[in-house]
C-alpha atoms as a PDB file:
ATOM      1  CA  UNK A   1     -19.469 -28.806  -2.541  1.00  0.00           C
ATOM      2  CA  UNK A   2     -22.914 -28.905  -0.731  1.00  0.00           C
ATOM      3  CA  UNK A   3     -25.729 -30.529  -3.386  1.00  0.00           C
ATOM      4  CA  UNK A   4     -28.689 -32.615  -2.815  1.00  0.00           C
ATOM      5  CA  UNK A   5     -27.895 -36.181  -2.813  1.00  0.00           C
ATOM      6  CA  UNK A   6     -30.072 -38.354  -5.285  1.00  0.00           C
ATOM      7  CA  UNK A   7     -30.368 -41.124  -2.967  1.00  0.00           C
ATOM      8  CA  UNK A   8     -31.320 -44.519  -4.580  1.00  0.00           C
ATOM      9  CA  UNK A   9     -32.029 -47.671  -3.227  1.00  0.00           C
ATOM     10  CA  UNK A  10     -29.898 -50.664  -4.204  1.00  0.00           C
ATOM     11  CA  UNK A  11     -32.624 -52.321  -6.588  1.00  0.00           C
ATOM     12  CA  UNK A  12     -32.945 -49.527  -8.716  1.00  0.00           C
ATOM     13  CA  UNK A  13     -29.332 -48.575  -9.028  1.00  0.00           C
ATOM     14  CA  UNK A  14     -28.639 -52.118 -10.273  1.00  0.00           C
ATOM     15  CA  UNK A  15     -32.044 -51.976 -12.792  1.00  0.00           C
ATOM     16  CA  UNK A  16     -31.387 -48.586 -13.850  1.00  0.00           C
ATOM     17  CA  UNK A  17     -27.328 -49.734 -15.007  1.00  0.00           C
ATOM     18  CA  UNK A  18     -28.679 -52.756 -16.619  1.00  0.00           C
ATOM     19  CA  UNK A  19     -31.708 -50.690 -18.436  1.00  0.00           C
ATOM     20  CA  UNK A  20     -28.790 -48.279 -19.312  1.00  0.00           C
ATOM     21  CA  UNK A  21     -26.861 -50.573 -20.783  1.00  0.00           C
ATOM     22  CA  UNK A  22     -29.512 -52.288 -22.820  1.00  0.00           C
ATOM     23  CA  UNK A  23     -30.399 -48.646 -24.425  1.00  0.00           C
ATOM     24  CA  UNK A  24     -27.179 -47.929 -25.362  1.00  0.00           C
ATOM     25  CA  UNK A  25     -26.362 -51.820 -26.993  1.00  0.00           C
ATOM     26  CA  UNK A  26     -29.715 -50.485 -28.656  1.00  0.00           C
ATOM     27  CA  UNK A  27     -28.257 -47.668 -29.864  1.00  0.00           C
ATOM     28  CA  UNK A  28     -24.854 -49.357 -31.036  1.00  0.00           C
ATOM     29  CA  UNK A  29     -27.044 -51.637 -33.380  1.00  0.00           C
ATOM     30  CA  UNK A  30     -29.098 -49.164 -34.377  1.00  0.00           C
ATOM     31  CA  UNK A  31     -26.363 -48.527 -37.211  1.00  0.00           C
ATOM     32  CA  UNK A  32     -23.584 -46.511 -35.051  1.00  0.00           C
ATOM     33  CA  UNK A  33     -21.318 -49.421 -34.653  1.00  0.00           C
ATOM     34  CA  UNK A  34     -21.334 -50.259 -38.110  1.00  0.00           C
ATOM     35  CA  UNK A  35     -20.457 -46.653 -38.742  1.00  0.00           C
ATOM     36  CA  UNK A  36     -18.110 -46.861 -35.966  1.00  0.00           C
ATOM     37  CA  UNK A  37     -16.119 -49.888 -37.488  1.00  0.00           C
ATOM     38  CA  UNK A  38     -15.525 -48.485 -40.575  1.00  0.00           C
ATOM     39  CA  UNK A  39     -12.969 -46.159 -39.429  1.00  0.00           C
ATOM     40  CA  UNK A  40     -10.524 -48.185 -37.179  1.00  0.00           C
ATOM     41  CA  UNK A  41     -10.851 -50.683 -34.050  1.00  0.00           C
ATOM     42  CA  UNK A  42     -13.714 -49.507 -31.946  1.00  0.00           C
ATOM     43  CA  UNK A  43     -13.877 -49.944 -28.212  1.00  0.00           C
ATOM     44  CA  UNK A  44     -16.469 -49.216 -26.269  1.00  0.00           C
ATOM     45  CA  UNK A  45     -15.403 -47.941 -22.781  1.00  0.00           C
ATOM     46  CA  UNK A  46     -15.899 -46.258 -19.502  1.00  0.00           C
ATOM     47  CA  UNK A  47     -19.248 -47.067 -17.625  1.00  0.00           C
ATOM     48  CA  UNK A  48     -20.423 -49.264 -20.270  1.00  0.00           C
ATOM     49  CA  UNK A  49     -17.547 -51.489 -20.457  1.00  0.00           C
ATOM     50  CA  UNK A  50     -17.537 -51.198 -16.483  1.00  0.00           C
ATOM     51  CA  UNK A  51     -21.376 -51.920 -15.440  1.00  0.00           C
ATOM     52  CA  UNK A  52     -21.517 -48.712 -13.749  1.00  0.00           C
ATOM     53  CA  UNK A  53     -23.854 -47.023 -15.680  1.00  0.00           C
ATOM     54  CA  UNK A  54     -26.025 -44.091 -14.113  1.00  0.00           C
ATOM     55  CA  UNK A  55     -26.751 -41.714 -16.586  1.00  0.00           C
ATOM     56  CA  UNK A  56     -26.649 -41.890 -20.561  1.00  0.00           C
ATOM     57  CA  UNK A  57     -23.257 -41.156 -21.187  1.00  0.00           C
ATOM     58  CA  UNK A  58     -21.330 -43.848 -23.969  1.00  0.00           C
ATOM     59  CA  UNK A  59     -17.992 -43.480 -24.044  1.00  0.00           C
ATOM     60  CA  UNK A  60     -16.348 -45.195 -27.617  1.00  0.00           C
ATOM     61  CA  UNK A  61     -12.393 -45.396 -28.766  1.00  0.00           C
ATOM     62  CA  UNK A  62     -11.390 -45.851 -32.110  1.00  0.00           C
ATOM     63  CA  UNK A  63      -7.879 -46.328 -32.489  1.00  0.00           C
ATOM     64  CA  UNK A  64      -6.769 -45.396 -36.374  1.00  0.00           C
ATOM     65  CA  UNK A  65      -3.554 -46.164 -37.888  1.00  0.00           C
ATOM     66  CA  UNK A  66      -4.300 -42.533 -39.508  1.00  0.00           C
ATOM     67  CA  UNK A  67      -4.849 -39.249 -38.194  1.00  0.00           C
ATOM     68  CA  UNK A  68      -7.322 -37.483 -41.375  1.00  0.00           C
ATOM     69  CA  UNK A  69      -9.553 -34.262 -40.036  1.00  0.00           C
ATOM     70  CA  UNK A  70     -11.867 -34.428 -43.182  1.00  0.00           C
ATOM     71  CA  UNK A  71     -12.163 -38.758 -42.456  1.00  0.00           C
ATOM     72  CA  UNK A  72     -13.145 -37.915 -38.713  1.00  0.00           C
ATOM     73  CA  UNK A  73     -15.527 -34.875 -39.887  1.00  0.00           C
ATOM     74  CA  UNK A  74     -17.248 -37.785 -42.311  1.00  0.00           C
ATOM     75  CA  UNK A  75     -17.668 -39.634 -39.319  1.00  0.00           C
ATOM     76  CA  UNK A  76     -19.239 -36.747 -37.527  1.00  0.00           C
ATOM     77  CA  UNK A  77     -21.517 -35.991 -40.334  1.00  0.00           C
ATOM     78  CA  UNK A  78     -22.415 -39.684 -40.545  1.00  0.00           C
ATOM     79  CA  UNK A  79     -23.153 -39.861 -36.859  1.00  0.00           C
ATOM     80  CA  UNK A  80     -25.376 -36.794 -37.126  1.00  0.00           C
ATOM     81  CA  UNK A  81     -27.182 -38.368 -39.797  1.00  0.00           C
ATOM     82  CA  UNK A  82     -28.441 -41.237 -38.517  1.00  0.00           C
ATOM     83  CA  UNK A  83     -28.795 -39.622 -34.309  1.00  0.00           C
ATOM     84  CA  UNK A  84     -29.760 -36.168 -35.131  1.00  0.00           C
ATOM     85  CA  UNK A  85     -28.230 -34.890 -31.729  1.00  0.00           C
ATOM     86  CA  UNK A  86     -29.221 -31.360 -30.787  1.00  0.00           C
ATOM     87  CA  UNK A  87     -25.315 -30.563 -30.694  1.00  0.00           C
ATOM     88  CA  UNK A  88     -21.996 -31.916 -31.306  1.00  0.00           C
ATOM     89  CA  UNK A  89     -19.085 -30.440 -30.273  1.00  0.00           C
ATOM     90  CA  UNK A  90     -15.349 -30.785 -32.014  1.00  0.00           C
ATOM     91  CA  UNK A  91     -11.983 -30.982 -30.357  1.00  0.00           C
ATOM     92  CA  UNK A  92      -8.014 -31.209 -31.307  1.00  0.00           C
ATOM     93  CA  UNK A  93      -6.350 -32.677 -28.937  1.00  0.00           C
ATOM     94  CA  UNK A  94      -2.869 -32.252 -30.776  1.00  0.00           C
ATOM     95  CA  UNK A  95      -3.314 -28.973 -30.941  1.00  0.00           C
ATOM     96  CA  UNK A  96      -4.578 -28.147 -27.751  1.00  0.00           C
ATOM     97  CA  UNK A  97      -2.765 -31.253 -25.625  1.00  0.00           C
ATOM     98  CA  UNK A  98      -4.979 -30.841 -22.457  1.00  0.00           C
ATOM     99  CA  UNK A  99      -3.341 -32.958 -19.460  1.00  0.00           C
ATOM    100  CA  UNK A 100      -5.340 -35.917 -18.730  1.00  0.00           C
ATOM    101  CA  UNK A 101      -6.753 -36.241 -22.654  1.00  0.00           C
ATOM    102  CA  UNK A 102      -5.244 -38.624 -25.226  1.00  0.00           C
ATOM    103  CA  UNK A 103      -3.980 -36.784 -28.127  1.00  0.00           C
ATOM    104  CA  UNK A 104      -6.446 -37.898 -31.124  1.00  0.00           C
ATOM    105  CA  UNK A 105      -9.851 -35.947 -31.993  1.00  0.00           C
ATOM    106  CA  UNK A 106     -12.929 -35.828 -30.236  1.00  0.00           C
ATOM    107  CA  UNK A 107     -16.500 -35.732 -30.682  1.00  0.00           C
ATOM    108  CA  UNK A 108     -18.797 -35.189 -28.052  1.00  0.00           C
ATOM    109  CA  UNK A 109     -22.688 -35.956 -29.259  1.00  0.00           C
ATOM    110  CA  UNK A 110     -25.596 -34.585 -27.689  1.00  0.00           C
ATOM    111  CA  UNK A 111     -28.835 -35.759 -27.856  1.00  0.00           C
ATOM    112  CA  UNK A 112     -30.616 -33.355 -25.950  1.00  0.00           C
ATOM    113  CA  UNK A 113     -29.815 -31.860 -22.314  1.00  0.00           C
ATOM    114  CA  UNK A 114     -27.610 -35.017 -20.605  1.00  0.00           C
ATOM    115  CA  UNK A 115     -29.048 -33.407 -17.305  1.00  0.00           C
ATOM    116  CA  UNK A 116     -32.346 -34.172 -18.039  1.00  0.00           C
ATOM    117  CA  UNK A 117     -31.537 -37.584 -19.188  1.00  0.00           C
ATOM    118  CA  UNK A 118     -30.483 -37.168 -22.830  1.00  0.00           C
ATOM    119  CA  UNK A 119     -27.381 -39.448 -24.112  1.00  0.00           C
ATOM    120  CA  UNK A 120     -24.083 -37.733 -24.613  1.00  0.00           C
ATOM    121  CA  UNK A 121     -21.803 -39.906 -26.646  1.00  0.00           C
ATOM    122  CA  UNK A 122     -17.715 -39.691 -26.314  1.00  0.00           C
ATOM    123  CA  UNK A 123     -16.257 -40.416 -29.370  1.00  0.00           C
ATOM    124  CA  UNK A 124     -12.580 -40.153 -29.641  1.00  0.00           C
ATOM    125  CA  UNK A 125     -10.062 -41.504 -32.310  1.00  0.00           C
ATOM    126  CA  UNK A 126      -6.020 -41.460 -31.513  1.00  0.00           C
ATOM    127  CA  UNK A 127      -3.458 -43.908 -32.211  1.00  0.00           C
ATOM    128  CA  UNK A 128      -2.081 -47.106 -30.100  1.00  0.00           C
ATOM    129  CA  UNK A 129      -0.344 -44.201 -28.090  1.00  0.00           C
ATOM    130  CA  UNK A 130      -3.139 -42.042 -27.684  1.00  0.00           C
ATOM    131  CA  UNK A 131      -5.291 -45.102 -26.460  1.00  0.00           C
ATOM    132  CA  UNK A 132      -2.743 -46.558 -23.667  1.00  0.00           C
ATOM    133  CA  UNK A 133      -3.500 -44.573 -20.894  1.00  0.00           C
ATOM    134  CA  UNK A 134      -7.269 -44.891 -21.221  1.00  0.00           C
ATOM    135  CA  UNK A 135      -7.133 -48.473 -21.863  1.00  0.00           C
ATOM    136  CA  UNK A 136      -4.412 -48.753 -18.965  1.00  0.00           C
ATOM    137  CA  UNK A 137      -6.431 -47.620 -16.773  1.00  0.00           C
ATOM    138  CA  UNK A 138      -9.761 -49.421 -17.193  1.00  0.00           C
ATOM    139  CA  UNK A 139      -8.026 -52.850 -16.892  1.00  0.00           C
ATOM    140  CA  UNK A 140      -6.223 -51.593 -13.955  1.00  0.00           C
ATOM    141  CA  UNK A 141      -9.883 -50.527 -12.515  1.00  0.00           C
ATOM    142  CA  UNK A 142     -11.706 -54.250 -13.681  1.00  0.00           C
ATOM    143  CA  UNK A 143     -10.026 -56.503 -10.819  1.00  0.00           C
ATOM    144  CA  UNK A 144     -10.744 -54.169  -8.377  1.00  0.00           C
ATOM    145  CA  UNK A 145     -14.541 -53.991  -8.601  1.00  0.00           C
ATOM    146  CA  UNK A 146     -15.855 -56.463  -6.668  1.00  0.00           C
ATOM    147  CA  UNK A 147     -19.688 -56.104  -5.910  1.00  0.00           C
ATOM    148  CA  UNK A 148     -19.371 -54.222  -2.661  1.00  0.00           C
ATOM    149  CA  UNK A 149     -17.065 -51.342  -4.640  1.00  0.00           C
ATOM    150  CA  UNK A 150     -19.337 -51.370  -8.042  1.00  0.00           C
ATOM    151  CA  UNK A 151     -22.338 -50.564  -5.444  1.00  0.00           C
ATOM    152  CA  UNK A 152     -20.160 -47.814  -3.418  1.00  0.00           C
ATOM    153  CA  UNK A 153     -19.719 -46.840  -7.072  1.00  0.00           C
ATOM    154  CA  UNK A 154     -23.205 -46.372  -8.179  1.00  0.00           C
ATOM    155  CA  UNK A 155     -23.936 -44.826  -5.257  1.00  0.00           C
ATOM    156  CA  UNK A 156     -21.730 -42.013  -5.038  1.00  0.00           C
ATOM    157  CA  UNK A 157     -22.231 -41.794  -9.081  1.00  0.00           C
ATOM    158  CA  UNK A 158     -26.034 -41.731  -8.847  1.00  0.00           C
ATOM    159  CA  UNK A 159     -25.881 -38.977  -5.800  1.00  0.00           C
ATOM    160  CA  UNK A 160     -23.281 -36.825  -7.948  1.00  0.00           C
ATOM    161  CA  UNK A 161     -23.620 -36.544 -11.355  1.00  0.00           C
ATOM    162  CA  UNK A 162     -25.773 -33.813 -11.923  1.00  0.00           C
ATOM    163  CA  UNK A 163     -23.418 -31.755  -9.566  1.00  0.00           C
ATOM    164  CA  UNK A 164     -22.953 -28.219 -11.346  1.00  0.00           C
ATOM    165  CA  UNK A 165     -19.166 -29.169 -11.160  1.00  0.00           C
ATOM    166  CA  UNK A 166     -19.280 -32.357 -12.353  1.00  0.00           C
ATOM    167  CA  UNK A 167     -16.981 -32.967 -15.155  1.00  0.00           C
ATOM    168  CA  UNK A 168     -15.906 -29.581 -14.398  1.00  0.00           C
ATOM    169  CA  UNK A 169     -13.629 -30.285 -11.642  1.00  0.00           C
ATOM    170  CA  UNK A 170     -14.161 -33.611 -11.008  1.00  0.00           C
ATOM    171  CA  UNK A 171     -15.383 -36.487 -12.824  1.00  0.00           C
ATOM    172  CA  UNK A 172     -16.021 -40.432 -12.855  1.00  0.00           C
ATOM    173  CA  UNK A 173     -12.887 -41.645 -13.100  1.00  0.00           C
ATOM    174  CA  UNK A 174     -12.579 -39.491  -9.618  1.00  0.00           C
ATOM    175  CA  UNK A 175     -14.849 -42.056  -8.202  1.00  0.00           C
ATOM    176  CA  UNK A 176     -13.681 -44.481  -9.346  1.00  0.00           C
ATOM    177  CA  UNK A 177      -9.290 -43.348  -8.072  1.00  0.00           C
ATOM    178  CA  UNK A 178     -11.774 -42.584  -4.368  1.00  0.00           C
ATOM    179  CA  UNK A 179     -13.258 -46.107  -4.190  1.00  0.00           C
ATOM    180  CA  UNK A 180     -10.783 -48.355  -5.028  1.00  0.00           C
ATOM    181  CA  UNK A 181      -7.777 -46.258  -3.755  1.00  0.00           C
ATOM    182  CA  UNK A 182      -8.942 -44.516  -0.891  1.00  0.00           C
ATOM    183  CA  UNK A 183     -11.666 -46.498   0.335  1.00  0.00           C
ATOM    184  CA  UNK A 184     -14.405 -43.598   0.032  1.00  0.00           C
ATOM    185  CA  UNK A 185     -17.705 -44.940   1.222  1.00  0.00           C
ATOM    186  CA  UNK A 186     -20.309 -42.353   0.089  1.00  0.00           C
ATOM    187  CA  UNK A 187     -20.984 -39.025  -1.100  1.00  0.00           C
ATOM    188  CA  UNK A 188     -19.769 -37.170   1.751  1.00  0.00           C
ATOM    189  CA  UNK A 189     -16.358 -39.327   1.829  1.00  0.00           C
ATOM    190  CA  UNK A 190     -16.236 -38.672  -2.098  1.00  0.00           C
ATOM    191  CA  UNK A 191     -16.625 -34.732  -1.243  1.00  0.00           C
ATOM    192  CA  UNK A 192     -14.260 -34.630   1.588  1.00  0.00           C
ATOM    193  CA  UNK A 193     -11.740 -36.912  -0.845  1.00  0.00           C
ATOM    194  CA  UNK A 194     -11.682 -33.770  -3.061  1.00  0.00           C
ATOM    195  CA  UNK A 195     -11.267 -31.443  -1.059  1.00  0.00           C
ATOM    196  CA  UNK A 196      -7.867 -33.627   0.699  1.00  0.00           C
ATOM    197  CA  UNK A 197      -6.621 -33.002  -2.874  1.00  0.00           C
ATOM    198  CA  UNK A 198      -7.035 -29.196  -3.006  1.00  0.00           C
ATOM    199  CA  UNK A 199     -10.264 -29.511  -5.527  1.00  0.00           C
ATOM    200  CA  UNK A 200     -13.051 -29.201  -3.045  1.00  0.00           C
END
């Protein structure tokens, strides 16, 4: 997968995750988290949760003791209220049960293009079940990231996320498995780490 690398020195990935992180806790308190909260136990997760924050991508978990399609279409509307994203885009996930996805419904919020820099929200809602193996997961990830592998992190993150294929066929939590379990070093490790797994 040949691509330009976006090659960043260490100073700025480390500003640029903790400016990222203060925009989104903006964002949170702007009035989404008290949206959020009114419609199970929120979690905020992924890069956020992680401090590996390159681009403006919020990934949020509500687990519901109740599954209701018009409740989590109130949400949506509610969310589209107060953001006004240029798009939002629904998905079942008991209906169509795609490997690697918890089985709840999903929300994905745009508030502009995410390759130019525009947030893109994750919002899912599931169950305790549906939220396990995400969950599971992350705190299987936390001990692991010591400050050499968050930097090897941001690194490879920063140099591939505007890939044409990314979350296509590969995505952050591929980073993250190439890091931590097979020691990738940089961009060309990550890409060579893919293709060892039939995806490159």
């Amino acid at each position: 997968m040949p691509f330009p690398q976006n090659v960043q020195t260490l100073e700025t990935l480390l500003s640029t995750e903790a400016e990222l992180r203060a925009e989104a806790e903006r964002m949170l308190e702007s009035g989404l988290r008290r949206i959020l909260d009114e419609y199970g136990e929120v979690h905020i997760m992924g890069s956020y949760s992680l401090h590996l924050m390159v681009w403006r991508d919020l990934d949020i978990h509500i687990v519901c003791r109740e599954f209701d399609r018009r409740r989590f279409f109130d949400l949506g509307g509610r969310v589209a209220e107060l953001l006004k994203p240029a798009k939002m885009h629904f998905r079942d996930e008991f209906v169509m049960q795609t490997p690697d996805l918890p089985r709840g419904l999903y929300w994905g919020v745009y508030l502009g293009d995410e390759r130019e820099g525009a947030w893109k929200i994750d919002i899912w809602a599931s169950d305790e079940a549906g939220f396990r193996a995400p969950s599971e997961f992350q705190e299987r990830l936390r001990p692991a990231l010591t400050e050499d592998v968050r930097v090897r992190i941001l690194r490879i993150k920063s140099g591939v996320w505007q890939h044409p294929q990314y979350r296509k066929k590969f995505s952050s939590a591929d980073v993250y498995r190439a890091v931590v379990e097979a020691g990738v070093e940089d961009v060309d490790g990550f890409f060579a780490y893919l293709k060892s797994l039939g995806r490159g």
